[in-house]
N, C-alpha and C. Protein backbone atom coordinates (compact mmCIF):
# COMPACT_ATOMS: atom_id res chain seq x y z
N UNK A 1 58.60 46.26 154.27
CA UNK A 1 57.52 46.79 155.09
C UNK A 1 56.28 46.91 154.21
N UNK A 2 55.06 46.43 154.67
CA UNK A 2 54.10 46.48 154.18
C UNK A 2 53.66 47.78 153.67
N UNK A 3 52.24 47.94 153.49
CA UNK A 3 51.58 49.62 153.11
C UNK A 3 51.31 49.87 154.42
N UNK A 4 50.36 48.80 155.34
CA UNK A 4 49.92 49.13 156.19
C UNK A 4 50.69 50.00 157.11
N UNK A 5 52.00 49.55 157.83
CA UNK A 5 52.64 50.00 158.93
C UNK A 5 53.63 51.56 158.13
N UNK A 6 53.60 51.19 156.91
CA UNK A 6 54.27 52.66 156.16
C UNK A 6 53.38 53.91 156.92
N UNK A 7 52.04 53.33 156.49
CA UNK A 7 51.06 54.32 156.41
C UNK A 7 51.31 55.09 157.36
N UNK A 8 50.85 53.99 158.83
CA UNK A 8 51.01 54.52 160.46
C UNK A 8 52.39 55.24 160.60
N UNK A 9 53.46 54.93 160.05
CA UNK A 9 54.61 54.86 160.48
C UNK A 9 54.16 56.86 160.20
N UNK A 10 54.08 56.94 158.77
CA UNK A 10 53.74 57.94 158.31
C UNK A 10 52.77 59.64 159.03
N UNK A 11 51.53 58.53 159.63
CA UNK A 11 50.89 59.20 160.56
C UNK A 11 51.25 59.90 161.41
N UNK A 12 52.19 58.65 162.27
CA UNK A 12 52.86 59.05 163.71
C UNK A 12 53.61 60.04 163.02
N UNK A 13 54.52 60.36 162.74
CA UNK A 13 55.34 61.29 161.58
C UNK A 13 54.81 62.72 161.34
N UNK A 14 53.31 62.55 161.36
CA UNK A 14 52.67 63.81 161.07
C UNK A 14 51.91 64.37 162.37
N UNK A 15 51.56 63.21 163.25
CA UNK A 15 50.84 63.01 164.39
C UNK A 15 51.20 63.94 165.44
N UNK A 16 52.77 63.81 165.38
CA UNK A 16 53.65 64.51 166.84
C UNK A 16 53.67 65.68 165.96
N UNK A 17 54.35 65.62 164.71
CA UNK A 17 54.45 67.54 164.46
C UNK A 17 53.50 67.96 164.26
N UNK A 18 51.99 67.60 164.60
CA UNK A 18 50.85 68.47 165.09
C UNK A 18 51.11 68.86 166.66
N UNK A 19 51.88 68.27 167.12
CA UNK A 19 51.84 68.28 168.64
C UNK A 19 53.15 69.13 168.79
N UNK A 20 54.04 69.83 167.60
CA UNK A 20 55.35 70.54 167.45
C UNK A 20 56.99 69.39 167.98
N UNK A 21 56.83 68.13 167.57
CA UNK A 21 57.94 66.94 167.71
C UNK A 21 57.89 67.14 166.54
N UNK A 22 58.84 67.11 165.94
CA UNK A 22 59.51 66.37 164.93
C UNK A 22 60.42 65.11 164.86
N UNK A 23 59.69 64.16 164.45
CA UNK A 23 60.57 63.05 164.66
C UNK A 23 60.97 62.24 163.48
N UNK A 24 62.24 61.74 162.94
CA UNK A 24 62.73 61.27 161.94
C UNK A 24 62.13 60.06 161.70
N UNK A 25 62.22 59.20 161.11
CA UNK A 25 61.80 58.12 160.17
C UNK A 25 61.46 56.50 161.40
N UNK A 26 62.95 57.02 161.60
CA UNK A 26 63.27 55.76 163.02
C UNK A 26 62.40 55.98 164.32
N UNK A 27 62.70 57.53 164.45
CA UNK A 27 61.74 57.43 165.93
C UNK A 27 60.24 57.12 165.62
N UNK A 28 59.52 57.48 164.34
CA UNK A 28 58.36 57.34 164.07
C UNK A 28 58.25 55.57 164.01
N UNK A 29 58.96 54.84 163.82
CA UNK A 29 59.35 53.51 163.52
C UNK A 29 59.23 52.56 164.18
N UNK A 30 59.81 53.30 165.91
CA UNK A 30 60.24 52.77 166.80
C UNK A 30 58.96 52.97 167.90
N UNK A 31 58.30 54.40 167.83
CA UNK A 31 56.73 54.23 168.15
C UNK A 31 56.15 53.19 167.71
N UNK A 32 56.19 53.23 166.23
CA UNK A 32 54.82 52.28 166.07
C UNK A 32 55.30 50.75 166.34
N UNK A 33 56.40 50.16 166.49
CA UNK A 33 56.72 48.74 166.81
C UNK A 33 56.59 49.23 168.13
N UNK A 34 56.75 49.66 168.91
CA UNK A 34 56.35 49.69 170.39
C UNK A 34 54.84 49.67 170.57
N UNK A 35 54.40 50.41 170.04
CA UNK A 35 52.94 50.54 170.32
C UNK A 35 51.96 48.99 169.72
N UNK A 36 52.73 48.56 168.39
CA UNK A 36 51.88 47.41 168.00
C UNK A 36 52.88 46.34 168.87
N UNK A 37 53.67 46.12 169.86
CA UNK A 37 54.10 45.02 170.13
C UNK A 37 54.16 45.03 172.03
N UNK A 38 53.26 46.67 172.27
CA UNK A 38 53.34 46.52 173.27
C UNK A 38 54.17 46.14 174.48
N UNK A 39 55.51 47.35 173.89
CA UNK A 39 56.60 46.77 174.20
C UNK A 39 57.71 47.68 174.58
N UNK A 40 58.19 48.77 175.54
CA UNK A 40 58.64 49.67 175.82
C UNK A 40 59.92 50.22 174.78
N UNK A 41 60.25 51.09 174.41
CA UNK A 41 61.03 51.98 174.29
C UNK A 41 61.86 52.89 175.46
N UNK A 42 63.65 52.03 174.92
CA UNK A 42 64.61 52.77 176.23
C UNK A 42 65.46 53.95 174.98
N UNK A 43 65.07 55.30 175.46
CA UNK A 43 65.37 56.17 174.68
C UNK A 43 66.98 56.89 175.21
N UNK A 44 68.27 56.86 174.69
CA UNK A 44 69.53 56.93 175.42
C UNK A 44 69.65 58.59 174.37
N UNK A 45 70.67 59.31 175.58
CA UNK A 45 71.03 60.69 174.68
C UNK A 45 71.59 61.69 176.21
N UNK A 46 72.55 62.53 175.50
CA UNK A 46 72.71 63.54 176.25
C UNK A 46 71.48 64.84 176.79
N UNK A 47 71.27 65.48 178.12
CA UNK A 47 70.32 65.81 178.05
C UNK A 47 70.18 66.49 177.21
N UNK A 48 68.86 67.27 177.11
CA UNK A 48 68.21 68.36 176.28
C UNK A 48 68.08 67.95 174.29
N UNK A 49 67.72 66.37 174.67
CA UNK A 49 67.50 66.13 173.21
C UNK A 49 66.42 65.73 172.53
N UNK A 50 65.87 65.59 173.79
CA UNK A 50 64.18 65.09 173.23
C UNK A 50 63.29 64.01 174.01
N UNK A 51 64.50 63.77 174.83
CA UNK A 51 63.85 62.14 175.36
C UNK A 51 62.05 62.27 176.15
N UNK A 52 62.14 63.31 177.12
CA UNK A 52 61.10 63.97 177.74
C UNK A 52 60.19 64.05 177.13
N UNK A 53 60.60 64.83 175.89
CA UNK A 53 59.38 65.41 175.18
C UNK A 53 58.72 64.57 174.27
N UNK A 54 59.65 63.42 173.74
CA UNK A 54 58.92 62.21 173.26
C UNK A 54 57.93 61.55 173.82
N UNK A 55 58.06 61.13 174.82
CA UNK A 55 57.17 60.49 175.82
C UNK A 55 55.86 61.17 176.05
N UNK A 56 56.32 62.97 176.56
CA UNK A 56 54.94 63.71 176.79
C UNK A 56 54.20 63.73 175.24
N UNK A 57 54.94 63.60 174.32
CA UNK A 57 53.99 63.84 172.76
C UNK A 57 53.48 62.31 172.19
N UNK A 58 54.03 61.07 172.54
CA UNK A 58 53.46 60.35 172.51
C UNK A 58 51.90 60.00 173.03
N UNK A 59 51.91 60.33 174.41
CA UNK A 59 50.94 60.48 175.74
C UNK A 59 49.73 61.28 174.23
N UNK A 60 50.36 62.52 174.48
CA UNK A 60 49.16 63.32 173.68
C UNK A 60 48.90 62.76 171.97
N UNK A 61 49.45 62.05 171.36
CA UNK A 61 49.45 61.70 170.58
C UNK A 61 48.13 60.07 170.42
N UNK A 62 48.71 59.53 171.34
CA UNK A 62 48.19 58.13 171.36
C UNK A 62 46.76 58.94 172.68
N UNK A 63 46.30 59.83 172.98
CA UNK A 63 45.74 59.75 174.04
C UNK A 63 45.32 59.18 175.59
N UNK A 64 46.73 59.39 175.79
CA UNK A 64 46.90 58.33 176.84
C UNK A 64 47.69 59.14 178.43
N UNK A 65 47.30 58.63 179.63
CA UNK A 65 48.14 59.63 180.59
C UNK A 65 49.16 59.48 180.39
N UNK A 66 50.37 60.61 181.04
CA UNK A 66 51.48 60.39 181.05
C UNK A 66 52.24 59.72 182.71
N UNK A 67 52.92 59.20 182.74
CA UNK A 67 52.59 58.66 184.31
C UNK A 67 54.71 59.05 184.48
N UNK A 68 55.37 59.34 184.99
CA UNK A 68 56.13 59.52 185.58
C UNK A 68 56.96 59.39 186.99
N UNK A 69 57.89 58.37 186.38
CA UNK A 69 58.74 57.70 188.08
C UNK A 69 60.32 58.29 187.50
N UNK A 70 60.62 59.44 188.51
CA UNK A 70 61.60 60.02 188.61
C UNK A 70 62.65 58.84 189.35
N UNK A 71 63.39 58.82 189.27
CA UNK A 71 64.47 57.87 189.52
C UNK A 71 65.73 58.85 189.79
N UNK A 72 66.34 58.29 191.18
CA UNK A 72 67.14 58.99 191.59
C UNK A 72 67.93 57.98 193.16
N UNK A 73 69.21 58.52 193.80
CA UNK A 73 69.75 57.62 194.95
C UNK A 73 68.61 57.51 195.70
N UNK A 74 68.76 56.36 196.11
CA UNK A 74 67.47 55.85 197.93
C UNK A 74 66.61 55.67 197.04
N UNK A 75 65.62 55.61 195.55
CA UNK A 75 64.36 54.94 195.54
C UNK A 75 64.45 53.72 195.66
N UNK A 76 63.37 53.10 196.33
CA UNK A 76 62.98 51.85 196.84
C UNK A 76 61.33 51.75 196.06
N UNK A 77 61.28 50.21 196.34
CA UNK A 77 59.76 49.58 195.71
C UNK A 77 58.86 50.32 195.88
N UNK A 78 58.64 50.67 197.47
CA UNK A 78 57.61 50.97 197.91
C UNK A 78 57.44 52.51 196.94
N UNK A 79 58.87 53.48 196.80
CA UNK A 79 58.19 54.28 196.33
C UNK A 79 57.79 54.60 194.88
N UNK A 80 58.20 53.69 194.18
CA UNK A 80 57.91 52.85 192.74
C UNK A 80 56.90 52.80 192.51
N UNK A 81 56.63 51.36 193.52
CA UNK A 81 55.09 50.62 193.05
C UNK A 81 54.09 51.66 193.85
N UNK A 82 54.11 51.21 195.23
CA UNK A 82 52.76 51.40 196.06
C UNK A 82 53.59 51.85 197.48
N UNK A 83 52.59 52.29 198.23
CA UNK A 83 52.63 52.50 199.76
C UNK A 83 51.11 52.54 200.49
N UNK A 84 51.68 52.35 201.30
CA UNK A 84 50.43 51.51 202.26
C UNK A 84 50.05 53.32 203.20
N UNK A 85 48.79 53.62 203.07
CA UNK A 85 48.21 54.60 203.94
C UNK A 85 47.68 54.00 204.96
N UNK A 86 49.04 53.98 205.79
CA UNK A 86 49.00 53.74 207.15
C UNK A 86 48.14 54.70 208.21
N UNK A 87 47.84 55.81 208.24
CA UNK A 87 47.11 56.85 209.10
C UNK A 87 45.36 56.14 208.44
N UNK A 88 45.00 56.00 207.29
CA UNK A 88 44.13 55.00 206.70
C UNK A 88 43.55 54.23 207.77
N UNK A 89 44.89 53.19 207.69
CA UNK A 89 44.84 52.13 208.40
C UNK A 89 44.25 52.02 209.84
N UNK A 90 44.95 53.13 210.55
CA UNK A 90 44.78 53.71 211.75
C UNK A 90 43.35 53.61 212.03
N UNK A 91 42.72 54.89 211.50
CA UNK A 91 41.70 55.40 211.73
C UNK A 91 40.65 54.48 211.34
N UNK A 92 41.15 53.49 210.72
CA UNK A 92 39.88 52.08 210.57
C UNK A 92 39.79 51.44 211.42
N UNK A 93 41.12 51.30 212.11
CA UNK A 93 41.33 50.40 213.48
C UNK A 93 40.76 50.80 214.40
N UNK A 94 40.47 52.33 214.61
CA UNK A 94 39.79 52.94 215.68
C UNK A 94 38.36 52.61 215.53
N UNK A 95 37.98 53.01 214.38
CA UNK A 95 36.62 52.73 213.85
C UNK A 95 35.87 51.48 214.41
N UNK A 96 36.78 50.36 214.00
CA UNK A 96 36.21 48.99 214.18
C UNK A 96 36.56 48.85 215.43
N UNK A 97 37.44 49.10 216.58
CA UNK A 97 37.26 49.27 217.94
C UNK A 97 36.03 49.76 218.50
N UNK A 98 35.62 50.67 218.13
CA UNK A 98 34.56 51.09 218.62
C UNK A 98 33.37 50.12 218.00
N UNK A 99 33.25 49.95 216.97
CA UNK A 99 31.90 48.76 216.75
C UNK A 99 32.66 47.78 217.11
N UNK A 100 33.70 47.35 217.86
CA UNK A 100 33.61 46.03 218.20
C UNK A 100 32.34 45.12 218.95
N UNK A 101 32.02 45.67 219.90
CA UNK A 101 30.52 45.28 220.70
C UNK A 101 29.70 44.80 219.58
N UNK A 102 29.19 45.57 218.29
CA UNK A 102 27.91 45.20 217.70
C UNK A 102 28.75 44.17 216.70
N UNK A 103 29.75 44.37 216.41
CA UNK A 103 30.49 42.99 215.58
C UNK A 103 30.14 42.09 216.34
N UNK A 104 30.37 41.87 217.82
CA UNK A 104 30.85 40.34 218.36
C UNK A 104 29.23 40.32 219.02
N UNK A 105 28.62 41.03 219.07
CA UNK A 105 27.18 40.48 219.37
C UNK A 105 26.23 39.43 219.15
N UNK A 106 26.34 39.00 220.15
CA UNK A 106 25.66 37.63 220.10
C UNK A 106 26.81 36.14 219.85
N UNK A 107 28.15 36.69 219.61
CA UNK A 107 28.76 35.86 218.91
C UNK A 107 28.99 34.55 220.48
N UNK A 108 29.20 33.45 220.27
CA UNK A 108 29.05 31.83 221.18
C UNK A 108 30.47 31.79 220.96
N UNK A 109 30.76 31.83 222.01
CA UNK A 109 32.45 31.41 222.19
C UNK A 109 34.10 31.91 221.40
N UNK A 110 35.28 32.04 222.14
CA UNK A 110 36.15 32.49 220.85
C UNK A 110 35.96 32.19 219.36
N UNK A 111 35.80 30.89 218.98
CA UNK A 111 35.85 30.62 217.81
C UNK A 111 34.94 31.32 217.06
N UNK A 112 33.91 31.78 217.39
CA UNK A 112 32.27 31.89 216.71
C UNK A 112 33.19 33.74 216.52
N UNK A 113 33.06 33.95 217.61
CA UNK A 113 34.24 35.98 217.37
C UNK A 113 35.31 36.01 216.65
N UNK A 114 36.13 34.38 216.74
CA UNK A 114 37.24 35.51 215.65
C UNK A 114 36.79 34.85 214.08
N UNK A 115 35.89 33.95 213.95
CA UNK A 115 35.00 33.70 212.42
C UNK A 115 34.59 35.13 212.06
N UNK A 116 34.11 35.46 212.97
CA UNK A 116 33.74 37.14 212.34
C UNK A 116 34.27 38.38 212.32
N UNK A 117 35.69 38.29 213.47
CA UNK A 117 36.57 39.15 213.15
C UNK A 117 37.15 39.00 211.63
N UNK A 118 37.19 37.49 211.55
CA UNK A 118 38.16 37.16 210.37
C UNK A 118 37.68 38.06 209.31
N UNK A 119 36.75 38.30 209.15
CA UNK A 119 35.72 38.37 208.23
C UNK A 119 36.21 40.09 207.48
N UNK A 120 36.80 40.87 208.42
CA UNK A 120 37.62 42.04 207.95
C UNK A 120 38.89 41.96 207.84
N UNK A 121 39.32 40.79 207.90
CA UNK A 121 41.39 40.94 207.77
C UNK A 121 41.46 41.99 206.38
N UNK A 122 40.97 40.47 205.23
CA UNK A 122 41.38 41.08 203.86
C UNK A 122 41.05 43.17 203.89
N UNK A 123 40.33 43.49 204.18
CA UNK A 123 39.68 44.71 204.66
C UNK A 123 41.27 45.63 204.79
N UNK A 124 42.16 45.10 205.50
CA UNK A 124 43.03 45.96 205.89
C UNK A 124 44.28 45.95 204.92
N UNK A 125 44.34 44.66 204.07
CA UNK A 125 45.16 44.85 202.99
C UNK A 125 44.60 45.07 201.90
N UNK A 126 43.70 45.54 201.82
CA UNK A 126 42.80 45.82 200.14
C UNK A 126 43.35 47.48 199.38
N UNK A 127 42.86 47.35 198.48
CA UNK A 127 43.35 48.89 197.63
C UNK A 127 42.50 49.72 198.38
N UNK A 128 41.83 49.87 199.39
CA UNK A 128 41.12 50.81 199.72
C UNK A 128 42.26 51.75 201.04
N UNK A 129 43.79 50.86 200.92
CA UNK A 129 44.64 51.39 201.44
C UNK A 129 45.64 51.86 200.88
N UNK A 130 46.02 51.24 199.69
CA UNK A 130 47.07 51.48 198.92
C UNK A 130 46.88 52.61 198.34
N UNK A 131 48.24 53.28 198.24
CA UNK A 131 48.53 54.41 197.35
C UNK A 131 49.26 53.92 196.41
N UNK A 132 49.01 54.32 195.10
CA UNK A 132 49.37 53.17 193.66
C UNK A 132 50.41 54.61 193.31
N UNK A 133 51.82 54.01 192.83
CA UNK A 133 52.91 54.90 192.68
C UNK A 133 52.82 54.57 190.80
N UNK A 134 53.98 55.24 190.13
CA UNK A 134 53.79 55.35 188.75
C UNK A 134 54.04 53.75 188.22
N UNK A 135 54.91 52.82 188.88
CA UNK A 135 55.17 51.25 188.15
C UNK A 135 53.82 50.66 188.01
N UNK A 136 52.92 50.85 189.33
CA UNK A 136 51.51 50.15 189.78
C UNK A 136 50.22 50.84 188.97
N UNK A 137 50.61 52.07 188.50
CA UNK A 137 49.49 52.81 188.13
C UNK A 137 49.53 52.26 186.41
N UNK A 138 50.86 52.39 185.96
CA UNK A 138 50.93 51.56 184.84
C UNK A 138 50.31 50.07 184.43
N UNK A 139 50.90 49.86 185.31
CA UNK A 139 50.78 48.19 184.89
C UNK A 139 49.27 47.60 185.21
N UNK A 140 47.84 48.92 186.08
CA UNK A 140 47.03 48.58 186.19
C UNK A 140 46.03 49.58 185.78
N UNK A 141 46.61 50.25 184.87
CA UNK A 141 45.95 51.51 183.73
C UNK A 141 45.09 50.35 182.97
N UNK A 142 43.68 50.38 183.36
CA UNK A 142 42.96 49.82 181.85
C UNK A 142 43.06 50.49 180.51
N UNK A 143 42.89 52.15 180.66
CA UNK A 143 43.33 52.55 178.98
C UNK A 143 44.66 52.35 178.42
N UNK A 144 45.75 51.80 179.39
CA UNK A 144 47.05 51.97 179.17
C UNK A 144 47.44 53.29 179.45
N UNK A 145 49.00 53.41 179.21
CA UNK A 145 49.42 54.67 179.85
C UNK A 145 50.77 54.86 179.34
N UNK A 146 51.42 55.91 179.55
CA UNK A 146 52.88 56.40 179.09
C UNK A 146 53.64 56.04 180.08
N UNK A 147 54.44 55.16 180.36
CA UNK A 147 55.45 55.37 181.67
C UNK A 147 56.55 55.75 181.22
N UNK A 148 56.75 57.06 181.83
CA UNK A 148 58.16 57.93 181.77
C UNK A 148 58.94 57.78 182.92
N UNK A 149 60.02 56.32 183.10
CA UNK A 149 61.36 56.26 183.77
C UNK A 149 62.15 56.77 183.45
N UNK A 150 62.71 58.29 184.47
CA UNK A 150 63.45 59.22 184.43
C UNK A 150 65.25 58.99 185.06
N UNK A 151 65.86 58.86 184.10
CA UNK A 151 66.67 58.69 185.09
C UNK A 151 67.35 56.99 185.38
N UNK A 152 66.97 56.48 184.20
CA UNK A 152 66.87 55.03 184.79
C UNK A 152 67.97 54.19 185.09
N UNK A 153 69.36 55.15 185.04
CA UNK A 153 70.77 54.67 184.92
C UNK A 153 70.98 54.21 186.56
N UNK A 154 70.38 55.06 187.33
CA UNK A 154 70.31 54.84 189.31
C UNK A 154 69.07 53.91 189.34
N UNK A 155 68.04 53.80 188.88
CA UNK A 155 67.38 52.54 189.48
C UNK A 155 67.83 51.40 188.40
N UNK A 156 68.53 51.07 186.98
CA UNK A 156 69.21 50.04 186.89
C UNK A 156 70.34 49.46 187.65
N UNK A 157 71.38 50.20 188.39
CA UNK A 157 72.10 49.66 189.25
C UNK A 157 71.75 49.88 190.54
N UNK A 158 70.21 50.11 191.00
CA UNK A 158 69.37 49.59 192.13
C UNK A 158 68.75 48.32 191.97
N UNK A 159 68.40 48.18 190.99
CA UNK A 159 68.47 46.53 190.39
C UNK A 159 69.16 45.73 190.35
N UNK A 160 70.37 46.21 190.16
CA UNK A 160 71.50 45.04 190.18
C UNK A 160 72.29 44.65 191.68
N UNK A 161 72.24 45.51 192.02
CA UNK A 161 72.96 46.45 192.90
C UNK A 161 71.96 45.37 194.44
N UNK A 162 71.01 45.91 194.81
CA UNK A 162 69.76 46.05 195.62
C UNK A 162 68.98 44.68 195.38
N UNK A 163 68.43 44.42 194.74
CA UNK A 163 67.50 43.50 194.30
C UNK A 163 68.57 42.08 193.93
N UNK A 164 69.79 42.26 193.53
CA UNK A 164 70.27 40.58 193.18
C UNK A 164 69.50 40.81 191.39
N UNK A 165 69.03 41.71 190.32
CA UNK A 165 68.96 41.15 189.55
C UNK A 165 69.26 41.02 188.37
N UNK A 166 69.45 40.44 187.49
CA UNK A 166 70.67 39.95 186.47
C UNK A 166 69.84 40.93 185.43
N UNK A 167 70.67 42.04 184.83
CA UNK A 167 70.06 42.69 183.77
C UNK A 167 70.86 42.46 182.56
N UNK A 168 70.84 42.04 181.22
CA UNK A 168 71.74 41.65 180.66
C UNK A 168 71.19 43.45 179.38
N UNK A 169 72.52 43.71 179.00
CA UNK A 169 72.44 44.33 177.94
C UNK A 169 72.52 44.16 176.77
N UNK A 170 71.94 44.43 175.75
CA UNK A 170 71.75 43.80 174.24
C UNK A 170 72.27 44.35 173.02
């Protein structure tokens, strides 16, 4: 190992027990190859050993949110990634019912009205509906972010299980 990554390794080391973690050689180790390789950490242990509190002292450490997807029976995508604010949705639909008249004004024949209906589809699937859950908020964090998968033993065999997908262990 170089000086350089000693150094950091070192930092992180001193970094969290400003934050009251104490973390041994490896976990400080295993931060910083995660963090320079941009590359998650799956932390295994009986409860009450640290796993939690790693994550929240990383967050405060690296300055970064902490984002949290509890995992448990019945989660599904939707409540993972995203969900659609449907009452949203609604109340836009009403909206644009009522300006329908000044939308289609003046408009020459079906074709010429639904060119300009068209003109709001995208409108109804845009983020101005979505509710962004902890997978989506991650993966579209510009500062980056902590994702704390809680639990991840029920949504890995919702993966396998649910989804058809091949998780191999290493």
């Amino acid at each position: 190992m170089t000086k350089g990554p000693a150094k950091e390794i070192e930092g992180i080391t001193k970094g969290f027990a400003k934050h009251n973690y104490i973390c041994s050689n490896k976990i400080s180790s295993a931060v910083y190859l995660a963090n320079v390789l941009e590359k998650p950490i799956l932390v295994e242990g009986p409860p009450g050993v640290g796993k939690t509190e790693l994550a929240n002292t990383a967050a405060l450490f690296y300055k970064k949110s902490l984002l949290r997807l509890q995992c448990y029976e019945g989660l599904d995508e939707t409540k993972a990634l995203y969900e659609w604010r449907y009452g949203k949705q609604l109340l836009y639909t009403q909206i644009l019912k009522e300006q329908m008249q000044e939308v289609l004004h003046g408009a020459k024949g079906l074709k010429d009205s639904l060119d300009r209906l068209m003109k709001f589809e995208d409108i109804f699937f845009s983020e101005d509906f979505l509710e962004s859950r902890p997978l989506l908020q991650a993966l579209t964090s510009e500062d980056g972010s902590i994702l704390l998968i809680d639990e991840v033993d029920s949504f890995y065999s919702k993966c396998t299980k649910d989804f058809g997908l091949n998780i191999i262990d290493v």
